[in-house]
PDB file of N, CA and C in Angstrom:
ATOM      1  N   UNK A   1       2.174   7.398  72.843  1.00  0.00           N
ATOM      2  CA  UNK A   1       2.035   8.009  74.158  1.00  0.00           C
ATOM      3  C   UNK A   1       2.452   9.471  74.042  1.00  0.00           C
ATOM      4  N   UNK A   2       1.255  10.507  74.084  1.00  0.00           N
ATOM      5  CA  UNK A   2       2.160  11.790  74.691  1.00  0.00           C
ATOM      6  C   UNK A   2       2.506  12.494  75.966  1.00  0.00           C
ATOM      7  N   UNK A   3       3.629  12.843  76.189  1.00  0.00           N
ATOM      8  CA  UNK A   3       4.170  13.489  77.416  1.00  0.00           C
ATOM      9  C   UNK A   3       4.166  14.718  76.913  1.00  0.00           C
ATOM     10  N   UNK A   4       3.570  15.512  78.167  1.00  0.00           N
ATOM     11  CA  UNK A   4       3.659  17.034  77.877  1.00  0.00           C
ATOM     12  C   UNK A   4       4.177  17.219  79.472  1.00  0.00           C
ATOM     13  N   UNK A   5       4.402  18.355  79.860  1.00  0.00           N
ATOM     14  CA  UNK A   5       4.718  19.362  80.905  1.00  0.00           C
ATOM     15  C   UNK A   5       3.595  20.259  81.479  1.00  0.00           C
ATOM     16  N   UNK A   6       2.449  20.399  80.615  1.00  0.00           N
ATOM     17  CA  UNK A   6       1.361  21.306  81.559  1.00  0.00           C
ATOM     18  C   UNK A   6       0.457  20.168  81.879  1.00  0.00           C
ATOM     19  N   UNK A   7      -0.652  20.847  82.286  1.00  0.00           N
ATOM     20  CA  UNK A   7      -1.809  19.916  83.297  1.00  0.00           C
ATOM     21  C   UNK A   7      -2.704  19.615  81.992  1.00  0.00           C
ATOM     22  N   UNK A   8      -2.708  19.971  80.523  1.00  0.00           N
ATOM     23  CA  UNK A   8      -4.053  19.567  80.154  1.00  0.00           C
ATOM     24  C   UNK A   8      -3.157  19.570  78.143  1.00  0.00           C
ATOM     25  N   UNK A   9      -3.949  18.823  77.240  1.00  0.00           N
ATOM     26  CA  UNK A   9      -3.626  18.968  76.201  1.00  0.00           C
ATOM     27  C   UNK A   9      -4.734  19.436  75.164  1.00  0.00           C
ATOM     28  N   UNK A  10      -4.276  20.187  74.177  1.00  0.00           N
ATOM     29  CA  UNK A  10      -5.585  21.147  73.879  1.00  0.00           C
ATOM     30  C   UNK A  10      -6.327  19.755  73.043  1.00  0.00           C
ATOM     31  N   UNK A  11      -7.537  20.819  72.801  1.00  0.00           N
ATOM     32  CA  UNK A  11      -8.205  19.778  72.282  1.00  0.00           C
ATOM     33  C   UNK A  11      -9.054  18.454  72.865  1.00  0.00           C
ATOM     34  N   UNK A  12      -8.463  18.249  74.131  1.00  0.00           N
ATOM     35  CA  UNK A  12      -8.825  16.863  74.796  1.00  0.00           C
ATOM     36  C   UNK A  12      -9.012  17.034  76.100  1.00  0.00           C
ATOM     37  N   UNK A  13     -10.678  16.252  76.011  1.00  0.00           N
ATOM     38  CA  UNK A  13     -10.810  15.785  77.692  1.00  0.00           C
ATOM     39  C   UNK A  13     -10.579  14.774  78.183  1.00  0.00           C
ATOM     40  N   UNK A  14      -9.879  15.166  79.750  1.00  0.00           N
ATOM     41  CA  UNK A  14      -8.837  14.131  80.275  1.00  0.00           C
ATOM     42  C   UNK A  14      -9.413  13.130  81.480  1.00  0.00           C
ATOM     43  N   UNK A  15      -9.226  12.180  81.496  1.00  0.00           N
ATOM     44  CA  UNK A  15      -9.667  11.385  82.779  1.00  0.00           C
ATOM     45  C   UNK A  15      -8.260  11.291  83.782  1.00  0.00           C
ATOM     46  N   UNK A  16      -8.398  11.596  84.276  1.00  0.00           N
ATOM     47  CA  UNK A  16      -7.017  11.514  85.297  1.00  0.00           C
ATOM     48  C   UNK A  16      -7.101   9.695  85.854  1.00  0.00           C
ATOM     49  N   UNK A  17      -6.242   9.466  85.906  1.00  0.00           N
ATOM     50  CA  UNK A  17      -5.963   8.035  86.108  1.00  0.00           C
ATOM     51  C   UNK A  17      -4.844   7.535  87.643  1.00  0.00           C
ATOM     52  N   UNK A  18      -3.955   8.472  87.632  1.00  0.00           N
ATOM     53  CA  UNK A  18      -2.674   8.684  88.723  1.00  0.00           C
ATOM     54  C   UNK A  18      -1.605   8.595  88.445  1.00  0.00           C
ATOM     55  N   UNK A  19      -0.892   8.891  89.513  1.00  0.00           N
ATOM     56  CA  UNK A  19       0.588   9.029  89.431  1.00  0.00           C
ATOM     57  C   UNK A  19       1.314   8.158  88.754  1.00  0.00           C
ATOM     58  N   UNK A  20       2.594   8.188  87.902  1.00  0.00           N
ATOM     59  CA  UNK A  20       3.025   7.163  87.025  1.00  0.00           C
ATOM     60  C   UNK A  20       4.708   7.723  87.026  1.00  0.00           C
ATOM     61  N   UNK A  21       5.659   6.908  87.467  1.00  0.00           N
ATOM     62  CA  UNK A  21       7.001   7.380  87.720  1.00  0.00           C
ATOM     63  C   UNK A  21       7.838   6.196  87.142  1.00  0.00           C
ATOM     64  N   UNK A  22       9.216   6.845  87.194  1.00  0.00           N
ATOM     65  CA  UNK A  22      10.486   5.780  86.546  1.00  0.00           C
ATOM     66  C   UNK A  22      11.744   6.464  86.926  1.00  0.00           C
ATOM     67  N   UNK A  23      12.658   5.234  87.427  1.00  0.00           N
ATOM     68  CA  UNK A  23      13.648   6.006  87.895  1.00  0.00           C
ATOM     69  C   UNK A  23      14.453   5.011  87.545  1.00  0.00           C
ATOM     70  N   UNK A  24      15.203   5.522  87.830  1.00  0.00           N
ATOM     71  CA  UNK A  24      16.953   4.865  87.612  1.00  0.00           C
ATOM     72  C   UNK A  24      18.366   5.095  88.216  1.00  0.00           C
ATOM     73  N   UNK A  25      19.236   4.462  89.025  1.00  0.00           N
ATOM     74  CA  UNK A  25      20.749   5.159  88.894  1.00  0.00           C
ATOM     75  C   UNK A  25      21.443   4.221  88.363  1.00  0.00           C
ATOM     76  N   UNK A  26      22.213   5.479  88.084  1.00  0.00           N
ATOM     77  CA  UNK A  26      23.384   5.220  87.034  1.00  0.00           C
ATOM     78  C   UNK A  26      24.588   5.549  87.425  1.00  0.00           C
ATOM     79  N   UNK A  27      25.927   4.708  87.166  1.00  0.00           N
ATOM     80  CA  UNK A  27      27.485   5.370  87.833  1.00  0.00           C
ATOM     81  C   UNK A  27      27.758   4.985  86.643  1.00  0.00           C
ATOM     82  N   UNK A  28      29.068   5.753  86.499  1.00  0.00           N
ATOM     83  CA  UNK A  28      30.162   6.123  85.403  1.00  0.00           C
ATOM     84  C   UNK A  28      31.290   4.590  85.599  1.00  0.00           C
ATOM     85  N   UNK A  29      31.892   4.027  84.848  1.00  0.00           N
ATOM     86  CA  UNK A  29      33.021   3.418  85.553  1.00  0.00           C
ATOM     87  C   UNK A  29      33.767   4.135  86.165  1.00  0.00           C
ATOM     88  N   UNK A  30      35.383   3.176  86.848  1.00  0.00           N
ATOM     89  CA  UNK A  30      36.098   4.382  87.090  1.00  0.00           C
ATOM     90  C   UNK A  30      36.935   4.896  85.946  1.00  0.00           C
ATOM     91  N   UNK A  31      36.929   4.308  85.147  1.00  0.00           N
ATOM     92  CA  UNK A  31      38.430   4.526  84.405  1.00  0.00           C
ATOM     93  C   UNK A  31      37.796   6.203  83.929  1.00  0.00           C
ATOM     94  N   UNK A  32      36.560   5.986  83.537  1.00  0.00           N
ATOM     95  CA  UNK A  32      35.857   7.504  83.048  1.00  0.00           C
ATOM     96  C   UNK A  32      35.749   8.026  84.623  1.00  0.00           C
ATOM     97  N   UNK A  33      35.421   7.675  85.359  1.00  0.00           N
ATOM     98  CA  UNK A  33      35.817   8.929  86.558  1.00  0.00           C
ATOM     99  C   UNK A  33      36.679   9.398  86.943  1.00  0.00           C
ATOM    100  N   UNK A  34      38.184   8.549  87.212  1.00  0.00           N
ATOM    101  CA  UNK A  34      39.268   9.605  87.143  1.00  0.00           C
ATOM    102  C   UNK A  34      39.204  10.567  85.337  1.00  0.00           C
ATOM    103  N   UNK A  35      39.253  10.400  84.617  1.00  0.00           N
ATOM    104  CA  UNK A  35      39.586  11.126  83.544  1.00  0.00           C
ATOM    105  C   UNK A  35      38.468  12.403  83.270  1.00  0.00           C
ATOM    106  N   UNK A  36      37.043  12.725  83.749  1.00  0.00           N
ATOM    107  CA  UNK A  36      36.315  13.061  84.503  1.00  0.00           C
ATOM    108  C   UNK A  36      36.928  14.131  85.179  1.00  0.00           C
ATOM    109  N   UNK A  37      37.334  13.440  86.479  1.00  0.00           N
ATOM    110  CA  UNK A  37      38.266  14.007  87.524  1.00  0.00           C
ATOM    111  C   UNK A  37      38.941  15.296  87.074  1.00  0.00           C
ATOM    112  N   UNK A  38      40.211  14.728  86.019  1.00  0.00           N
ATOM    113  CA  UNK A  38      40.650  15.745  85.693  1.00  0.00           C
ATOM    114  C   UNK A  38      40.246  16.629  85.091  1.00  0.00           C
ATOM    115  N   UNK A  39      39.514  16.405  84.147  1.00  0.00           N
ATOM    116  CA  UNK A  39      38.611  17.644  83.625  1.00  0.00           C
ATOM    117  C   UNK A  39      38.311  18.881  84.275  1.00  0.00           C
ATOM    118  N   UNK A  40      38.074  18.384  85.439  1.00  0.00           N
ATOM    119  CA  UNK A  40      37.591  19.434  86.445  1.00  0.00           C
ATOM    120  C   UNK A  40      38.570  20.779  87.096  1.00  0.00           C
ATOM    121  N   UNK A  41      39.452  20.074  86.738  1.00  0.00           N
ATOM    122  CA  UNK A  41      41.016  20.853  87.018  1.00  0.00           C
ATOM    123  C   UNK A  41      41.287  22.014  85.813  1.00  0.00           C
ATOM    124  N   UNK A  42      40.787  21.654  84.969  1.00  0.00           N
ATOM    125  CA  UNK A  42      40.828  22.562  83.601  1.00  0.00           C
ATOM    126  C   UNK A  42      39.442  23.193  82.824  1.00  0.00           C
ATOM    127  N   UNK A  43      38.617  22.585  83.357  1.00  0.00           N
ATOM    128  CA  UNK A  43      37.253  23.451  82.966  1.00  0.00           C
ATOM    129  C   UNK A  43      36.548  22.606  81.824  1.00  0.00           C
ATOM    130  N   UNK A  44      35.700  23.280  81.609  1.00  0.00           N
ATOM    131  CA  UNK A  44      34.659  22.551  80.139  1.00  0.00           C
ATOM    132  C   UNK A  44      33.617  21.519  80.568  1.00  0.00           C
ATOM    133  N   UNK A  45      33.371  21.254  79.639  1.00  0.00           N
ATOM    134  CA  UNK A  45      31.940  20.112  79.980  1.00  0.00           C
ATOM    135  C   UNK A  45      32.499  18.453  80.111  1.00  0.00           C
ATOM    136  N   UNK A  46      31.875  18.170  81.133  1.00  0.00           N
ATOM    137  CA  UNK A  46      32.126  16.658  81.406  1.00  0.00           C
ATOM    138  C   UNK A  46      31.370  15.747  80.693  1.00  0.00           C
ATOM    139  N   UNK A  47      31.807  15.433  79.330  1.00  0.00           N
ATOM    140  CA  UNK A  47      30.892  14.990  78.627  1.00  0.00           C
ATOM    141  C   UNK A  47      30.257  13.250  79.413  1.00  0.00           C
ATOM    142  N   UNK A  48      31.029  12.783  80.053  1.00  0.00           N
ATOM    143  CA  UNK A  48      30.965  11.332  80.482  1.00  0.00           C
ATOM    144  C   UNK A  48      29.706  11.677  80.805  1.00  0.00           C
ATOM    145  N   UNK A  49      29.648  12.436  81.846  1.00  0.00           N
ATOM    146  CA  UNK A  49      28.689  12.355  82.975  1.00  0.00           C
ATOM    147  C   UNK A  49      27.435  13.459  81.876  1.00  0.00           C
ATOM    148  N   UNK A  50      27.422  13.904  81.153  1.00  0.00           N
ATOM    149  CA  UNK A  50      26.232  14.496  80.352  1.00  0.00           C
ATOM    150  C   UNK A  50      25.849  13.294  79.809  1.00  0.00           C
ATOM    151  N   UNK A  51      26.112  12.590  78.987  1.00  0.00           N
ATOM    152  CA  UNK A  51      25.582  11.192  78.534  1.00  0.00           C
ATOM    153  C   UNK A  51      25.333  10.531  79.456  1.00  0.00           C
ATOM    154  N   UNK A  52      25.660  10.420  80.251  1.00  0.00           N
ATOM    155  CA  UNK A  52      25.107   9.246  81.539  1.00  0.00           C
ATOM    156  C   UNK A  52      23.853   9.630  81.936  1.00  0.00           C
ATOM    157  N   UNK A  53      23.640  11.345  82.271  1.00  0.00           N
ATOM    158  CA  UNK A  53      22.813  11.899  82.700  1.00  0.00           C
ATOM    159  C   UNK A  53      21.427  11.797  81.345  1.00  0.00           C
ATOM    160  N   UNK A  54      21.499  11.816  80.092  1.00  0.00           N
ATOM    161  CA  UNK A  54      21.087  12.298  79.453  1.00  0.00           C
ATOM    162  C   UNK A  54      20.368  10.190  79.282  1.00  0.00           C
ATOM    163  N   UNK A  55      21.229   9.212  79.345  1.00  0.00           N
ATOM    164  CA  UNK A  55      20.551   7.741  79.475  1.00  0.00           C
ATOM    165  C   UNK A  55      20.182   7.614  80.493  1.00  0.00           C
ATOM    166  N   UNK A  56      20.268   7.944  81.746  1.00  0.00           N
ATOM    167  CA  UNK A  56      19.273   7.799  82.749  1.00  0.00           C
ATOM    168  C   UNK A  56      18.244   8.679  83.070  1.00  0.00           C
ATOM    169  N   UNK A  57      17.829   9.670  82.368  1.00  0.00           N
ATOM    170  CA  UNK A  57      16.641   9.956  82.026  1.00  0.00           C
ATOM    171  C   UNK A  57      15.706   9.416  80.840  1.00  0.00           C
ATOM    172  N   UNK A  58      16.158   9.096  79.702  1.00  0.00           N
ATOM    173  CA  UNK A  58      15.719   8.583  78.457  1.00  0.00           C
ATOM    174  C   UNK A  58      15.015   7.210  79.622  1.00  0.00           C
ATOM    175  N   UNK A  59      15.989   6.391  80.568  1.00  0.00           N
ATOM    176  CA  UNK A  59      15.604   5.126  80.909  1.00  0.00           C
ATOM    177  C   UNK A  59      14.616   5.461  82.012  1.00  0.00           C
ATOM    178  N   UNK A  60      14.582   6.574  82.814  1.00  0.00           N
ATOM    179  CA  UNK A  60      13.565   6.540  83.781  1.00  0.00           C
ATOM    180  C   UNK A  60      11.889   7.143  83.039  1.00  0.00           C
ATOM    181  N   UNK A  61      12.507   8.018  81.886  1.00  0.00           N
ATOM    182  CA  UNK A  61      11.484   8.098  81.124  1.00  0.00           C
ATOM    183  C   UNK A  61       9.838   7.127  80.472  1.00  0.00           C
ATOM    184  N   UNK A  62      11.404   6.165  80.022  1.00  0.00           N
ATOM    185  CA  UNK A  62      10.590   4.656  79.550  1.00  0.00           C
ATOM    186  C   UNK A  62      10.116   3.911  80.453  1.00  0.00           C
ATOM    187  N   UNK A  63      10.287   4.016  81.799  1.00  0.00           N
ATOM    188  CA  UNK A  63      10.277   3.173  82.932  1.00  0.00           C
ATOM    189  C   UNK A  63       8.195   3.901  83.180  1.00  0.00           C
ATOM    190  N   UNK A  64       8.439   5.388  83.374  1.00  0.00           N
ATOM    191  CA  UNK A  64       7.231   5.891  83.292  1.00  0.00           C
ATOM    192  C   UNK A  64       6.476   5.737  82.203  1.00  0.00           C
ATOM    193  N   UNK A  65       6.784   5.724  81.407  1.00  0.00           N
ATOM    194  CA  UNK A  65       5.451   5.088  80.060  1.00  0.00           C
ATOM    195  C   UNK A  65       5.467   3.773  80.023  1.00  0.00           C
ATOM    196  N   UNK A  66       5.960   2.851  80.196  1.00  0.00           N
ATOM    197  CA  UNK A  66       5.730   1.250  80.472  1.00  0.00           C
ATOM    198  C   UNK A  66       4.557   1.454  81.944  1.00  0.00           C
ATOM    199  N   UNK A  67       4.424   2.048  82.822  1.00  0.00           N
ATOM    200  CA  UNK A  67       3.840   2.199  84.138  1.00  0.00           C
ATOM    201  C   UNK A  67       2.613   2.952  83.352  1.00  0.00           C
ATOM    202  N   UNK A  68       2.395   3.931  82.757  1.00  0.00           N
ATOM    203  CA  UNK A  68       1.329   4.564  81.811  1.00  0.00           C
ATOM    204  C   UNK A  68       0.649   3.513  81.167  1.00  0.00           C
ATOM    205  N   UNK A  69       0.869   2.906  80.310  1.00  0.00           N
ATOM    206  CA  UNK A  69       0.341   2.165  79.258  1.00  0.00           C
ATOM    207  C   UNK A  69       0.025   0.778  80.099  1.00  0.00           C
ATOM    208  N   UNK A  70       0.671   0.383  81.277  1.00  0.00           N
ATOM    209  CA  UNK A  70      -0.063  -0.415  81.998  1.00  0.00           C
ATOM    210  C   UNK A  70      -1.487   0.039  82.443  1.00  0.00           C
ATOM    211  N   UNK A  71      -1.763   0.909  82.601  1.00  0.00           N
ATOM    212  CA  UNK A  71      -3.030   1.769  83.625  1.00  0.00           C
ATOM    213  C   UNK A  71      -4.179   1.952  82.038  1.00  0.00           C
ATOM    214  N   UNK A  72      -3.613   2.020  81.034  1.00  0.00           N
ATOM    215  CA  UNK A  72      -4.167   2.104  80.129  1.00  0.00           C
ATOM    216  C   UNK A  72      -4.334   3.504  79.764  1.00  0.00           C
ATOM    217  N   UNK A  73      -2.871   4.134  79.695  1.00  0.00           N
ATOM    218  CA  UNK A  73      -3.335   5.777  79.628  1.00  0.00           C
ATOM    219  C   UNK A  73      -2.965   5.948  78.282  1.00  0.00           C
ATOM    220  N   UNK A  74      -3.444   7.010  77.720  1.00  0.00           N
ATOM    221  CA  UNK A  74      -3.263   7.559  76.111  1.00  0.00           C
ATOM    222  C   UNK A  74      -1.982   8.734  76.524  1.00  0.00           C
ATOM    223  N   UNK A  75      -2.028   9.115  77.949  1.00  0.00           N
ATOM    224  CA  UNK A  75      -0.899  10.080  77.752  1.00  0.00           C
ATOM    225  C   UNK A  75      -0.329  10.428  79.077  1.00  0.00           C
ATOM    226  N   UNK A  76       0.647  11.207  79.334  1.00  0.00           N
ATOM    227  CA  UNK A  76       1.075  11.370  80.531  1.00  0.00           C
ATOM    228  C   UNK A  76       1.183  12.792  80.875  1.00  0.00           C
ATOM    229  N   UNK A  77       0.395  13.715  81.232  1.00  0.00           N
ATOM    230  CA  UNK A  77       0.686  15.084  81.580  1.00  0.00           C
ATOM    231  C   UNK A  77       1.435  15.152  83.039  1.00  0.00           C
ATOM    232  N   UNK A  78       1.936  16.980  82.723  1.00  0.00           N
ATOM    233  CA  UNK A  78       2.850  17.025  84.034  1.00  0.00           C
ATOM    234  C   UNK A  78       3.922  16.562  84.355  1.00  0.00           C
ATOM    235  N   UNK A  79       4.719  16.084  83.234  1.00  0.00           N
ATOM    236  CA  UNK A  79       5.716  15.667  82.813  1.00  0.00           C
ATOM    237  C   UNK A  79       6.879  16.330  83.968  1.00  0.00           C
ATOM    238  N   UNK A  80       7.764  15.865  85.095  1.00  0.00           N
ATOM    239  CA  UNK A  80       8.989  16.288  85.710  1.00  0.00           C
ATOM    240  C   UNK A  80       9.909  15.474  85.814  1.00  0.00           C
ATOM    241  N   UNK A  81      11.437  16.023  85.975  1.00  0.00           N
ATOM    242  CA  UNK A  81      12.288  15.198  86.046  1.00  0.00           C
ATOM    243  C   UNK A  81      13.167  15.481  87.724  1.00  0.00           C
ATOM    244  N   UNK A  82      13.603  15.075  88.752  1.00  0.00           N
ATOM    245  CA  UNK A  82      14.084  15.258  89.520  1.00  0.00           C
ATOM    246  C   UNK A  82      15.672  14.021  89.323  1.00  0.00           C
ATOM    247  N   UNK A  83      16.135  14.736  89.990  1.00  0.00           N
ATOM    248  CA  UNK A  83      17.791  13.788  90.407  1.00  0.00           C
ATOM    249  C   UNK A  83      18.840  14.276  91.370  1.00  0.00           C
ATOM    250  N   UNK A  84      19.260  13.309  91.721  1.00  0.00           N
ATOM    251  CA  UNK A  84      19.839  13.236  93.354  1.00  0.00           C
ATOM    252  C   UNK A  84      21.517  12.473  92.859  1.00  0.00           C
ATOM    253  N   UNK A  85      22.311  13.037  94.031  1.00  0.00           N
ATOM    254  CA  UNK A  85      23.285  12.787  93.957  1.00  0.00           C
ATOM    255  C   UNK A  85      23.500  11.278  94.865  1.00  0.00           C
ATOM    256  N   UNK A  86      23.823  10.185  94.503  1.00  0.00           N
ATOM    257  CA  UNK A  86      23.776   9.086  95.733  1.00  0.00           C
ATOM    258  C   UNK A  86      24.838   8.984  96.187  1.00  0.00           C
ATOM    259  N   UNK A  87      26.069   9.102  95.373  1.00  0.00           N
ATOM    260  CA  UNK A  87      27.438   9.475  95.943  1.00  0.00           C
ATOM    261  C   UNK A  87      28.317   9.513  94.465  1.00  0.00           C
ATOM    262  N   UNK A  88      29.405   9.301  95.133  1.00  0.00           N
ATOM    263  CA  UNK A  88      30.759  10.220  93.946  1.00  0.00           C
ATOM    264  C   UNK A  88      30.221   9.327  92.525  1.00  0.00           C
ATOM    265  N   UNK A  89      29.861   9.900  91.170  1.00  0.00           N
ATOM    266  CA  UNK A  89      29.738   9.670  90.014  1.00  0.00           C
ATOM    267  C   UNK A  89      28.652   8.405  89.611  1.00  0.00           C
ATOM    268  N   UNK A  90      27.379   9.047  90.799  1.00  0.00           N
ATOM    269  CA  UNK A  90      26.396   8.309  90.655  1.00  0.00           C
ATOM    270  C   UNK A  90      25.330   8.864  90.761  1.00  0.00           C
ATOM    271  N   UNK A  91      24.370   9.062  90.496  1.00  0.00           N
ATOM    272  CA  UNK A  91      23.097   9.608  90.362  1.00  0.00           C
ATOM    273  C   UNK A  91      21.510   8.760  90.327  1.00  0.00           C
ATOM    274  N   UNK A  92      20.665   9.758  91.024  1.00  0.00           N
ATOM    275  CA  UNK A  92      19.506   8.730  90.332  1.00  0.00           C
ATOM    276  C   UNK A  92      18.875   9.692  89.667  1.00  0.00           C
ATOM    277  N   UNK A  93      17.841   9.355  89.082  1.00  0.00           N
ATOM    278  CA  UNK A  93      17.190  10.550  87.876  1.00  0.00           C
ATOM    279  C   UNK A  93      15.742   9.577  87.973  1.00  0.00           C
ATOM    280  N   UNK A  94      14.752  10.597  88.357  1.00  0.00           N
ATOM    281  CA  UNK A  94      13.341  10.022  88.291  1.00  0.00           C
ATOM    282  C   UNK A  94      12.236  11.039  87.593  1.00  0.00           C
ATOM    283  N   UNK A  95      11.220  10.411  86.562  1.00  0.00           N
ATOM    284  CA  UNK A  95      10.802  11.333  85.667  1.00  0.00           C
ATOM    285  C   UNK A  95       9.456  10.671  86.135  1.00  0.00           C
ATOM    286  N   UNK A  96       7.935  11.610  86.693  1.00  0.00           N
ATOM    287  CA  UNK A  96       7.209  11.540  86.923  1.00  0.00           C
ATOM    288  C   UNK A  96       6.045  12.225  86.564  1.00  0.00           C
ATOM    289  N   UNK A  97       4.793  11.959  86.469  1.00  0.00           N
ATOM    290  CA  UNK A  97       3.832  12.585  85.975  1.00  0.00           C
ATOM    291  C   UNK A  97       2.761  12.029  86.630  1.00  0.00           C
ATOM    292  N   UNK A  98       1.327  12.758  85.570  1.00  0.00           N
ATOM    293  CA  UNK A  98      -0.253  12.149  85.940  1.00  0.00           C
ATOM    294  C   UNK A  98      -0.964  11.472  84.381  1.00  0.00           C
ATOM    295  N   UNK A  99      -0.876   9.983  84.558  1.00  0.00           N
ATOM    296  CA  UNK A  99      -1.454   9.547  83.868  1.00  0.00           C
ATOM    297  C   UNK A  99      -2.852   9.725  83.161  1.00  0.00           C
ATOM    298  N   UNK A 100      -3.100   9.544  81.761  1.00  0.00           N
ATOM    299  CA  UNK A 100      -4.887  10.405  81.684  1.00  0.00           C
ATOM    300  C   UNK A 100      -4.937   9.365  80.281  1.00  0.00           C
ATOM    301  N   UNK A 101      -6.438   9.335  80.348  1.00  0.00           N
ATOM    302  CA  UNK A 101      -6.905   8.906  78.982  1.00  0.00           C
ATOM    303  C   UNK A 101      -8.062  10.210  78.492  1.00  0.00           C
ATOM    304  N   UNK A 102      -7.801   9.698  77.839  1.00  0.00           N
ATOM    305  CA  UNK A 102      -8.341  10.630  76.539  1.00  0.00           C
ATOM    306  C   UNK A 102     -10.252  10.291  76.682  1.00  0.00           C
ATOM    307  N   UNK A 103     -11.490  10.871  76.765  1.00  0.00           N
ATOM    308  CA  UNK A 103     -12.548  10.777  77.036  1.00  0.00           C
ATOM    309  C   UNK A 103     -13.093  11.582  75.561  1.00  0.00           C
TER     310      UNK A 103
END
C-alpha cells in the first residue's frame, strides 16, 4: 500500500475510490501521568506522551489501510493526520485520506 500526502503519484493514473479513515484514543496510565505531571514543572520533552502519540497514529494509520485494501485500493493519497484533546492525558489521533487504484 502507498500513502503519500499530495493528490496524485507520478507515473500513475488514479481511479479515485473515497474517503478511507482510522482513528484511535489513547490515555497514558496514571502512574505515567503524575510523573508526566512533573516534568512539566521542569521543562523538556514528555517522552510518555510522545510515544503514546507516536502509537496512536501508527494504529489509526493501520486502521486506514485495513479500510483501503477493503475497497480494493493500491494506494491512499492525501494522506492527513488530525488529533484532539478528549481530556487530561488522552487523545484521539485520526489519519485520513482518498483511496485510488491504480488504472
Amino acid at each position: 500500500m502507498i500513502l503519500v500526502n499530495t493528490d496524485y503519484i507520478s507515473g500513475k493514473n488514479l481511479e479515485m475510490l473515497g474517503l478511507v479513515k482510522g482513528s484511535t484514543i489513547q490515555s497514558k496510565n496514571v502512574g505515567r501521568d503524575i510523573t508526566q505531571s512533573f516534568k512539566t514543572l521542569v521543562g523538556g520533552e514528555l517522552k510518555a506522551y510522545n510515544d503514546m502519540m507516536n502509537d496512536a497514529r501508527a494504529l489509526a494509520t493501520k486502521r486506514m489501510v485495513e479500510e483501503a485494501e477493503s475497497m480494493g485500493a493500491d494506494a491512499v493519497v492525501n494522506v492527513r493526520y488530525s488529533s484532539a484533546s478528549i481530556m487530561q492525558g488522552a487523545a484521539e489521533v485520526m489519519a485520513y485520506g482518498t483511496a485510488v487504484r491504480f488504472v
